[in-house]
C-alpha atoms as a PDB file:
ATOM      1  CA  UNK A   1     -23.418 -34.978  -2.039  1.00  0.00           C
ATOM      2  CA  UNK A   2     -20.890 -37.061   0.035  1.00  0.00           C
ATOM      3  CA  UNK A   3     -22.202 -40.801   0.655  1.00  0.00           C
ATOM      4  CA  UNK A   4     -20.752 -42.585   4.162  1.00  0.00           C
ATOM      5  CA  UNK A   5     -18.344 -45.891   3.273  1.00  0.00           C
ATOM      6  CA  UNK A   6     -20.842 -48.412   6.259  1.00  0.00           C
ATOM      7  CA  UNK A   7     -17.000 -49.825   6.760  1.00  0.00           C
ATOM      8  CA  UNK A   8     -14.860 -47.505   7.757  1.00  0.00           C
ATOM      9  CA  UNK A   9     -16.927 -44.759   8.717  1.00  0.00           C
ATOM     10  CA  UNK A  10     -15.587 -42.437   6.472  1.00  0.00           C
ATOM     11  CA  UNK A  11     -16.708 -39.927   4.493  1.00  0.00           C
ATOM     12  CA  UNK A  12     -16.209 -40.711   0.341  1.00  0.00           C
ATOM     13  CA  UNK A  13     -16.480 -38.378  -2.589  1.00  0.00           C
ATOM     14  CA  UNK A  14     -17.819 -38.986  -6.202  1.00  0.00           C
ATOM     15  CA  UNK A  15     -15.371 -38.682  -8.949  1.00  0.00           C
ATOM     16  CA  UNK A  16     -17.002 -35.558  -9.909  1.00  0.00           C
ATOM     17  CA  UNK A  17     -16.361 -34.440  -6.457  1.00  0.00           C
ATOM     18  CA  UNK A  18     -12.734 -34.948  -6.572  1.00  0.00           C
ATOM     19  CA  UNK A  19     -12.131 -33.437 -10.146  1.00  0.00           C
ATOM     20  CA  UNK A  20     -13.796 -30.235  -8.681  1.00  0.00           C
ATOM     21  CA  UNK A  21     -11.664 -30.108  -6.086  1.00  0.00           C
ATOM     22  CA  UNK A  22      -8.781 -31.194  -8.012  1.00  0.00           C
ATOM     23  CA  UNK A  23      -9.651 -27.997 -10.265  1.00  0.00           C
ATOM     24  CA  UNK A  24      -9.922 -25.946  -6.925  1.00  0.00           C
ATOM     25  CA  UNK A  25      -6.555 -27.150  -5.988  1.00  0.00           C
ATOM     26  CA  UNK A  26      -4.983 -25.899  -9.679  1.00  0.00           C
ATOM     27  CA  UNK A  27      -6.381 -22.551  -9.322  1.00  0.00           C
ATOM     28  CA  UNK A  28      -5.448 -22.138  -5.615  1.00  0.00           C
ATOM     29  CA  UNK A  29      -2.172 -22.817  -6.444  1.00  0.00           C
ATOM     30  CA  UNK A  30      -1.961 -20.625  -9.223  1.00  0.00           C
ATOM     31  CA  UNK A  31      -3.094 -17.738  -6.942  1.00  0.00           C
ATOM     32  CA  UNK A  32      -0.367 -18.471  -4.480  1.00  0.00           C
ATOM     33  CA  UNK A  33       2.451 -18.755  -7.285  1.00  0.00           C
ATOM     34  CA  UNK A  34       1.480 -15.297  -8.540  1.00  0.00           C
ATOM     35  CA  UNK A  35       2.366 -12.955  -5.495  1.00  0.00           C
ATOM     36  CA  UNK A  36       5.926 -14.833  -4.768  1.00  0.00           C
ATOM     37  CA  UNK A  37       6.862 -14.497  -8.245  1.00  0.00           C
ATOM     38  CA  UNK A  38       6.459 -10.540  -8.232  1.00  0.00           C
ATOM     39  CA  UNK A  39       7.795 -10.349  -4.730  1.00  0.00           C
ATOM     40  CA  UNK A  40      11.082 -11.515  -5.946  1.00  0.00           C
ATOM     41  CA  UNK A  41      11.684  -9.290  -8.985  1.00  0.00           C
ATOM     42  CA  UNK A  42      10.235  -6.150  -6.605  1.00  0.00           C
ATOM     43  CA  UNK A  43      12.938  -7.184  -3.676  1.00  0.00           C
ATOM     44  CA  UNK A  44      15.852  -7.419  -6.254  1.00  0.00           C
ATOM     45  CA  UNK A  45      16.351  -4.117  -6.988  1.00  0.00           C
ATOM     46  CA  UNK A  46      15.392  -1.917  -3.887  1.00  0.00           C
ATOM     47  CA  UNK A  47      17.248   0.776  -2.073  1.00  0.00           C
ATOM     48  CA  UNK A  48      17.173   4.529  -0.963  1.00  0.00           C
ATOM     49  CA  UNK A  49      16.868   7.475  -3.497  1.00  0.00           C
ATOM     50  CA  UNK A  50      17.037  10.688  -2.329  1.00  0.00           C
ATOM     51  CA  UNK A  51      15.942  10.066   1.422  1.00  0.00           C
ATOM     52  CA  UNK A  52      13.300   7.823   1.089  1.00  0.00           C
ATOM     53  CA  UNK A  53      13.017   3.838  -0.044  1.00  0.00           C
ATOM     54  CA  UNK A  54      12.601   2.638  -3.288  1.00  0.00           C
ATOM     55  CA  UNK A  55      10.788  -0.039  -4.857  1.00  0.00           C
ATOM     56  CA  UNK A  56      10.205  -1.052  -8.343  1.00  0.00           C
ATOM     57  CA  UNK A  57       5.928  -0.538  -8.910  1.00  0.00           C
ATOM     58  CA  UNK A  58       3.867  -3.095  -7.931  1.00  0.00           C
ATOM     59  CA  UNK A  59       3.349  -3.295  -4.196  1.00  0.00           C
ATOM     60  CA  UNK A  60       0.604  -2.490  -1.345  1.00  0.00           C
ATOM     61  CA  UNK A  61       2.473  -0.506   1.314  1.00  0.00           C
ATOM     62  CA  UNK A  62       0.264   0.508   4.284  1.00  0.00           C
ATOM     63  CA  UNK A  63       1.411   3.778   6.264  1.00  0.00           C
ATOM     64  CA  UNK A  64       1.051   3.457  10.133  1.00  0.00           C
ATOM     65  CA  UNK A  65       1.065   6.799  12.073  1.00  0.00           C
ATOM     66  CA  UNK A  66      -0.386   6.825  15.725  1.00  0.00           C
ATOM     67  CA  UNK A  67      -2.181  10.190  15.325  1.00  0.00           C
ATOM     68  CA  UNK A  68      -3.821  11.928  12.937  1.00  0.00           C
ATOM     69  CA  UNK A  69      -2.030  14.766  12.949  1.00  0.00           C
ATOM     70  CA  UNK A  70       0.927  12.910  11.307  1.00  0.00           C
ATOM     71  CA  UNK A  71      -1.100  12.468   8.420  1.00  0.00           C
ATOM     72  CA  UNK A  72       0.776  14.876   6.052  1.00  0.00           C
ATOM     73  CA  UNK A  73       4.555  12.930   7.332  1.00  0.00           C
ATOM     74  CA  UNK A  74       2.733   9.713   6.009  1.00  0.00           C
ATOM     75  CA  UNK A  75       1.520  11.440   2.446  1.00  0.00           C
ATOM     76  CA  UNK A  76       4.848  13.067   2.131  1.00  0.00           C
ATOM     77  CA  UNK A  77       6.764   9.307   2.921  1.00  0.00           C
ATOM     78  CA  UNK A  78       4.364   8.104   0.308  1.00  0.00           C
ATOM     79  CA  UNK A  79       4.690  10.356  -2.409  1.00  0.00           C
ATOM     80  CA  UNK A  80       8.351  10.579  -1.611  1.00  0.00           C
ATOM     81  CA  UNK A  81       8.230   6.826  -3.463  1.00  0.00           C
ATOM     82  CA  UNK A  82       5.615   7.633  -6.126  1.00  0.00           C
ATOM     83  CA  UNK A  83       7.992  10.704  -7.392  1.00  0.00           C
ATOM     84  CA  UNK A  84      10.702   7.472  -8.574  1.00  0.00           C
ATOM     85  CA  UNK A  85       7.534   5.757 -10.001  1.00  0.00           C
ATOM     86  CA  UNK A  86       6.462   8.738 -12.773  1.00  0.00           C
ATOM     87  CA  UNK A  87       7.914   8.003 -15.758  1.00  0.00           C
ATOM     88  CA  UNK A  88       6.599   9.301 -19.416  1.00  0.00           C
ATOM     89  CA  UNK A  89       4.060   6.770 -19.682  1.00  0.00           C
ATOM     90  CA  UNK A  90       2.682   7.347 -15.851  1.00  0.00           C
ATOM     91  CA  UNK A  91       2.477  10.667 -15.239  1.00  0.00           C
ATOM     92  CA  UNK A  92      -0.879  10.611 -12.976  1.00  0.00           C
ATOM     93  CA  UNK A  93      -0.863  10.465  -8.848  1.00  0.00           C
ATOM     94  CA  UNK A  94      -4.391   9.331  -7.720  1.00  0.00           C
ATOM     95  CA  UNK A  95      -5.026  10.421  -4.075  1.00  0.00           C
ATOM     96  CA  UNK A  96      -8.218   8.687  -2.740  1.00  0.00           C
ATOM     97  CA  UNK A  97     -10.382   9.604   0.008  1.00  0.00           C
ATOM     98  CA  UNK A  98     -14.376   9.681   1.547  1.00  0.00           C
ATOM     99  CA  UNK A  99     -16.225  12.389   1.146  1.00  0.00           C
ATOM    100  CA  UNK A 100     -16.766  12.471   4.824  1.00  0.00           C
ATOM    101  CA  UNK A 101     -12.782  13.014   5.564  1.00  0.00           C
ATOM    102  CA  UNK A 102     -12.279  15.489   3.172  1.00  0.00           C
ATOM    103  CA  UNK A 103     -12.791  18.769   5.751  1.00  0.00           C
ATOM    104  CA  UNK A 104     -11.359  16.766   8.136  1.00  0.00           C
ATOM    105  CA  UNK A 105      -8.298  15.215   6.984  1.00  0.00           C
ATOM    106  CA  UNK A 106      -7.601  18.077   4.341  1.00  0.00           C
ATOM    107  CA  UNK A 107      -5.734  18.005   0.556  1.00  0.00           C
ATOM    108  CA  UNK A 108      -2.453  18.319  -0.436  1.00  0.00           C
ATOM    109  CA  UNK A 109      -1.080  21.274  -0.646  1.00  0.00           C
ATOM    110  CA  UNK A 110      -0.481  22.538  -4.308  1.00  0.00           C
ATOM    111  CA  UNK A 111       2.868  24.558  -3.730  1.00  0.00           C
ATOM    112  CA  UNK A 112       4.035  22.487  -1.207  1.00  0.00           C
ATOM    113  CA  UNK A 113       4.094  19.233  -3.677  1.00  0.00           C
ATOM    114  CA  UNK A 114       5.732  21.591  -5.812  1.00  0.00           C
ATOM    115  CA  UNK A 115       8.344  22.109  -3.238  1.00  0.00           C
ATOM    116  CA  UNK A 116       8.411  18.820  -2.632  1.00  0.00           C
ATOM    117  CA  UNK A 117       9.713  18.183  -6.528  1.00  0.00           C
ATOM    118  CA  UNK A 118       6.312  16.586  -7.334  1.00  0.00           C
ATOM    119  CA  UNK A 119       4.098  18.328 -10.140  1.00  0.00           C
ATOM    120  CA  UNK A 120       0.381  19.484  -8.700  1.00  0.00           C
ATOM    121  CA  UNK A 121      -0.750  19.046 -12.111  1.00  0.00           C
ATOM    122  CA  UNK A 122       0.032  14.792 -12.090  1.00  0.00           C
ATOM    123  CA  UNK A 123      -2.169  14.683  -8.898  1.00  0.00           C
ATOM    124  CA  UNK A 124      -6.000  13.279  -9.571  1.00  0.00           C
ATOM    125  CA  UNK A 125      -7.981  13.641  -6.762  1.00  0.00           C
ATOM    126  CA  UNK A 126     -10.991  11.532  -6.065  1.00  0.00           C
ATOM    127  CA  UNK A 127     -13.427  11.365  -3.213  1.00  0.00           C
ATOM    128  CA  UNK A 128     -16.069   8.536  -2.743  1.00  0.00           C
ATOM    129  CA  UNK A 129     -19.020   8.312  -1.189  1.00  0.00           C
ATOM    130  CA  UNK A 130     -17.631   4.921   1.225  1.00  0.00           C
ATOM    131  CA  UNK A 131     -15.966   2.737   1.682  1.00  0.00           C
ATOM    132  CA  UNK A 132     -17.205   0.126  -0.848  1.00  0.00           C
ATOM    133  CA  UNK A 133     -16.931   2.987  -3.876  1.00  0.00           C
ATOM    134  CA  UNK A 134     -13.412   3.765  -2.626  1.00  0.00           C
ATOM    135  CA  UNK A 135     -12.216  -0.082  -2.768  1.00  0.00           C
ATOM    136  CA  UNK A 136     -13.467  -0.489  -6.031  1.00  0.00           C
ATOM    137  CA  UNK A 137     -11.896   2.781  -7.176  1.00  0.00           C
ATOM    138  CA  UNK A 138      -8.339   1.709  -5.821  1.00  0.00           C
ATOM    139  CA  UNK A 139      -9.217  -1.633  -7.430  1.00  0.00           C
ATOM    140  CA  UNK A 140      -9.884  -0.499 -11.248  1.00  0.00           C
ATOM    141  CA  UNK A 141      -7.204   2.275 -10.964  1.00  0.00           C
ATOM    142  CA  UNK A 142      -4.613  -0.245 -10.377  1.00  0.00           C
ATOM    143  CA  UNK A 143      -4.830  -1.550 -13.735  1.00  0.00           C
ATOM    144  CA  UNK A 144      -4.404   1.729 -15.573  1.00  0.00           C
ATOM    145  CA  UNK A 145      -1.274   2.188 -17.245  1.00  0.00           C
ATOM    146  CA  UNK A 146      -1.059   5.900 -16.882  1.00  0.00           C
ATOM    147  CA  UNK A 147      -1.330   5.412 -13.186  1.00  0.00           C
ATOM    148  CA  UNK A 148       2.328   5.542 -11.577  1.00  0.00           C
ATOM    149  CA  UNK A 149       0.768   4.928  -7.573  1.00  0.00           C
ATOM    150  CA  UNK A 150      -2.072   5.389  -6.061  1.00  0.00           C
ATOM    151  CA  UNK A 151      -2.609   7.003  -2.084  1.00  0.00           C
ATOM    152  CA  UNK A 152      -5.844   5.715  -0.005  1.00  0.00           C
ATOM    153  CA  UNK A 153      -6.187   8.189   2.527  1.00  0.00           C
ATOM    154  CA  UNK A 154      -7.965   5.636   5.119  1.00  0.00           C
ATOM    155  CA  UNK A 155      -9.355   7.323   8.077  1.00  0.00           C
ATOM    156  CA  UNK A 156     -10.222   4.596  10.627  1.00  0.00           C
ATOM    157  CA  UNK A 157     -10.618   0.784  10.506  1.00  0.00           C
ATOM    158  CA  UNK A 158     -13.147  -0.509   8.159  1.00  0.00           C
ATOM    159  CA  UNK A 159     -14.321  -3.851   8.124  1.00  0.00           C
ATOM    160  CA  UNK A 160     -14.544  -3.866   4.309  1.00  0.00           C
ATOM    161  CA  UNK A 161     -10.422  -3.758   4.320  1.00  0.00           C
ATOM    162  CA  UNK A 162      -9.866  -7.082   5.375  1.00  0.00           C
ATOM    163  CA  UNK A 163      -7.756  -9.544   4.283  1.00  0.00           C
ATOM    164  CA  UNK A 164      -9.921 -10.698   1.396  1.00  0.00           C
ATOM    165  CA  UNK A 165     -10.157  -6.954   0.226  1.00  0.00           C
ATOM    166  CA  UNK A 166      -6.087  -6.410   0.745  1.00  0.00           C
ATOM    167  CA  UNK A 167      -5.261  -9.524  -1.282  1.00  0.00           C
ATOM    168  CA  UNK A 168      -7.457  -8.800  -3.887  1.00  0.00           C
ATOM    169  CA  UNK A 169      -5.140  -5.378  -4.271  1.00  0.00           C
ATOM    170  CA  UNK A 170      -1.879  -6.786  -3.561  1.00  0.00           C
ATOM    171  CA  UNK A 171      -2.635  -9.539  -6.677  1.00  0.00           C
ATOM    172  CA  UNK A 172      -4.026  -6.841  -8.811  1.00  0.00           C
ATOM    173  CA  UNK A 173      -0.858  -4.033  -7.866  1.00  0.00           C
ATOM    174  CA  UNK A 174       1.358  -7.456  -8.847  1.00  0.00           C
ATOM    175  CA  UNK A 175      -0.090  -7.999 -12.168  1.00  0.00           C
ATOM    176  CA  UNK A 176      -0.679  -4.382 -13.248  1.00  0.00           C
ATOM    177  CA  UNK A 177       2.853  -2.776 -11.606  1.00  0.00           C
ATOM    178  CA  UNK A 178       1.002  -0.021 -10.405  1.00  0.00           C
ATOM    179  CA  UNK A 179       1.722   0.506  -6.536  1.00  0.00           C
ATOM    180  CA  UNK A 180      -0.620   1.728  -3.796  1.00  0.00           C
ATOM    181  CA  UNK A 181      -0.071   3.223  -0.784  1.00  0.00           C
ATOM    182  CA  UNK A 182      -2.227   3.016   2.143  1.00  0.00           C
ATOM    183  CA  UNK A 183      -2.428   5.867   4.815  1.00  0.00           C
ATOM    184  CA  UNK A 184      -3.346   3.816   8.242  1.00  0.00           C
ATOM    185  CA  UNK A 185      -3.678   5.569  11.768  1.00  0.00           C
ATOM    186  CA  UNK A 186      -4.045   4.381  15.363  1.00  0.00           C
ATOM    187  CA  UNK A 187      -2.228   1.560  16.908  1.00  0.00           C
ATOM    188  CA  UNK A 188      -4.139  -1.512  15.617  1.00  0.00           C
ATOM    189  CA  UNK A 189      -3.602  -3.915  13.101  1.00  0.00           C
ATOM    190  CA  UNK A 190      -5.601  -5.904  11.343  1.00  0.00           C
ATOM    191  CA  UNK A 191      -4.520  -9.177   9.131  1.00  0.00           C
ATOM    192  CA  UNK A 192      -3.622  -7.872   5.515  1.00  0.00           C
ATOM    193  CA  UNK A 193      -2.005  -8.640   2.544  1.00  0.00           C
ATOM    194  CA  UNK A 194       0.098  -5.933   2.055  1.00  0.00           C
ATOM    195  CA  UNK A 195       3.282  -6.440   1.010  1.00  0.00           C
ATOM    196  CA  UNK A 196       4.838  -4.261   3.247  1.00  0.00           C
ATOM    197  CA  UNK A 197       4.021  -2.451   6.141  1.00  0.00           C
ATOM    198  CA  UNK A 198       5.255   0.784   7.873  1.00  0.00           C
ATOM    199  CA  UNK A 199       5.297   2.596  10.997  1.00  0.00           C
ATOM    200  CA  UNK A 200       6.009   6.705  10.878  1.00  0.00           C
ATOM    201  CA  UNK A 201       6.354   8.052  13.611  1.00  0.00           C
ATOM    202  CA  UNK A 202       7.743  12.112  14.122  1.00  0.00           C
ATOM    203  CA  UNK A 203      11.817  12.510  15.368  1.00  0.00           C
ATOM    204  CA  UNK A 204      13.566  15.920  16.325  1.00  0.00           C
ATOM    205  CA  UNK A 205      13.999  18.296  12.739  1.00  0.00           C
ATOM    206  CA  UNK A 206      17.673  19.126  11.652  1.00  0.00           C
ATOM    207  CA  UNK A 207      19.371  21.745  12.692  1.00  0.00           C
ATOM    208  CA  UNK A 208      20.789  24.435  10.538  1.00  0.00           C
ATOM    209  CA  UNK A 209      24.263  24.660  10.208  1.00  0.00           C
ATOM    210  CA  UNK A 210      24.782  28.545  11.381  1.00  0.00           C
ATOM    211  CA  UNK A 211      21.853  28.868  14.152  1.00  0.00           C
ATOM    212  CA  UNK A 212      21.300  25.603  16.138  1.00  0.00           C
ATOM    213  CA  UNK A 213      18.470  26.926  17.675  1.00  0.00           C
ATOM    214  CA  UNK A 214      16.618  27.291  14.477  1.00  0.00           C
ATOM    215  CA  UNK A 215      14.935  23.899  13.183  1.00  0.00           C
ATOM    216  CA  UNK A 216      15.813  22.749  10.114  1.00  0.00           C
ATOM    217  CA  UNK A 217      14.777  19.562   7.821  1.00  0.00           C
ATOM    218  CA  UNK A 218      11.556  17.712   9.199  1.00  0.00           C
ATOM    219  CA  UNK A 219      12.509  14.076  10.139  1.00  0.00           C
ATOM    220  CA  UNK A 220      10.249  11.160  10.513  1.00  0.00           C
ATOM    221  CA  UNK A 221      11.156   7.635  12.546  1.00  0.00           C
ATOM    222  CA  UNK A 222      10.743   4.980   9.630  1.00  0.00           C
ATOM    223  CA  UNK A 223      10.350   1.329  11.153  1.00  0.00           C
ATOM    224  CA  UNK A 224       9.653  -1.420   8.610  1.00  0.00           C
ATOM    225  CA  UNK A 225       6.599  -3.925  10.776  1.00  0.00           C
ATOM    226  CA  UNK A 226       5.867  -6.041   7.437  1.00  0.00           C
ATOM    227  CA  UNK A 227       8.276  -7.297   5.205  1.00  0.00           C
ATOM    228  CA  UNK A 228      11.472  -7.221   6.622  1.00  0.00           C
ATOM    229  CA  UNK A 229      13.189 -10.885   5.867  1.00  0.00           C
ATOM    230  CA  UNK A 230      12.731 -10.009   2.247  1.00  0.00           C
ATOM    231  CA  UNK A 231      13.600  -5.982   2.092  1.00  0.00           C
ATOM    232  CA  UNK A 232      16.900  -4.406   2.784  1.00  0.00           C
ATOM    233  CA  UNK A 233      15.517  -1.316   4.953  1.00  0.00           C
ATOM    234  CA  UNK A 234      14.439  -2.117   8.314  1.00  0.00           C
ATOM    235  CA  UNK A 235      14.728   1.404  10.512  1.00  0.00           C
ATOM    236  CA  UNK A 236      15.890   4.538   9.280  1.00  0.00           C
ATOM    237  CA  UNK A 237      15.253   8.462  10.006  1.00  0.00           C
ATOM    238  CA  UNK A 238      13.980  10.111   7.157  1.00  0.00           C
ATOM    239  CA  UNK A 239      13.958  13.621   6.428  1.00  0.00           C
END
């Protein structure tokens, strides 16, 4: 309980009082330190590999895309970034998604992955029952270390993915160097703790070099929203 000083009006604490919240303080602060110490060993070393960003494991990216129907540009940006991730050690790809999305949204496409230079067989696919279930799946997955990234295929705007929720995977991608990617859609955007935070939107395909009328590589507008004092990529055009 706080007891009232009759002097100055003021509210005064008990000495066990202020050693609790000195010991709030301490751990506070050692929450805080953890994120800015991984941030810069991630930025250090990023660049572009074979079209498409890369980062060193470890980070929350969500995936903005205005419609739906450029759900399989965002998968293929994120897996694009998971394919530098596998390693010996991390050869799985967990795609997560409700049950309730699954004939709606669709799965990856076996031989196109393949085409894509990404082995079907690394790809775990999991579907929960909501919301909650999917969180914690993301959650636990994060700190397995055969687990090179993670995809959250995440249909609408759930209140359970709020800031609270996002930090709680940012710290946990941090500590565990597994990264997770977060597929987003419509044009709102709620607080988070991701580290960074994209917005995909589709661009004109290639042409081929003997028939200009013919389209050629599929190209996606890449604008960084989240993140961009610390990483060198701001805007690009992928493809």
């Amino acid at each position: 309980m706080f007891s009232l000083c009759s002097r100055t009006g003021r509210l005064m604490q008990t000495p066990i009082q202020q050693q609790r919240l000195a010991a709030l303080r301490d751990i506070i602060a050692d929450i805080e330190r953890k994120p800015a110490l991984a941030e810069v060993r991630t930025w250090s070393s990023a660049g572009i590999y074979d079209g498409f960003p890369r980062f060193p494991g470890g980070l929350v990216q969500e995936v903005f895309t205005d419609a739906v129907r450029n759900g399989g540009a965002s998968l293929g940006f994120a897996l694009g970034q998971i394919r530098t991730l596998l390693t010996p050690g991390r050869l799985a790809v967990l795609y997560l998604q409700l049950e309730s999305d699954a004939q709606f949204f669709g799965l990856p496409y076996g031989p196109g992955l393949s085409a894509f230079g990404l082995d079907p067989s690394c790809l775990v696919i999991v579907r929960a029952k909501d919301m909650k279930e999917l969180l914690w799946v993301a959650e636990e997955s994060l700190t397995c270390r055969a687990v090179a990234g993670i995809v959250a295929d995440i249909g609408g705007a759930p209140e359970m993915l709020d800031f609270t929720a996002s930090r709680r995977l940012s710290l946990r991608a941090a500590e565990s160097g597994v990264s997770l990617f977060l597929l987003r859609y419509g044009l709102e955007r709620q607080a988070s703790a991701a580290h960074l935070r994209w917005h995909l939107a589709p661009s004109r395909s290639g042409r081929k070099p003997f028939d200009e009328r013919a389209p050629g590589a599929a190209r996606w507008s890449l604008t960084l929203e989240k993140g961009a004092s610390l990483a060198p990529i701001t805007r690009f055009l992928l493809e």
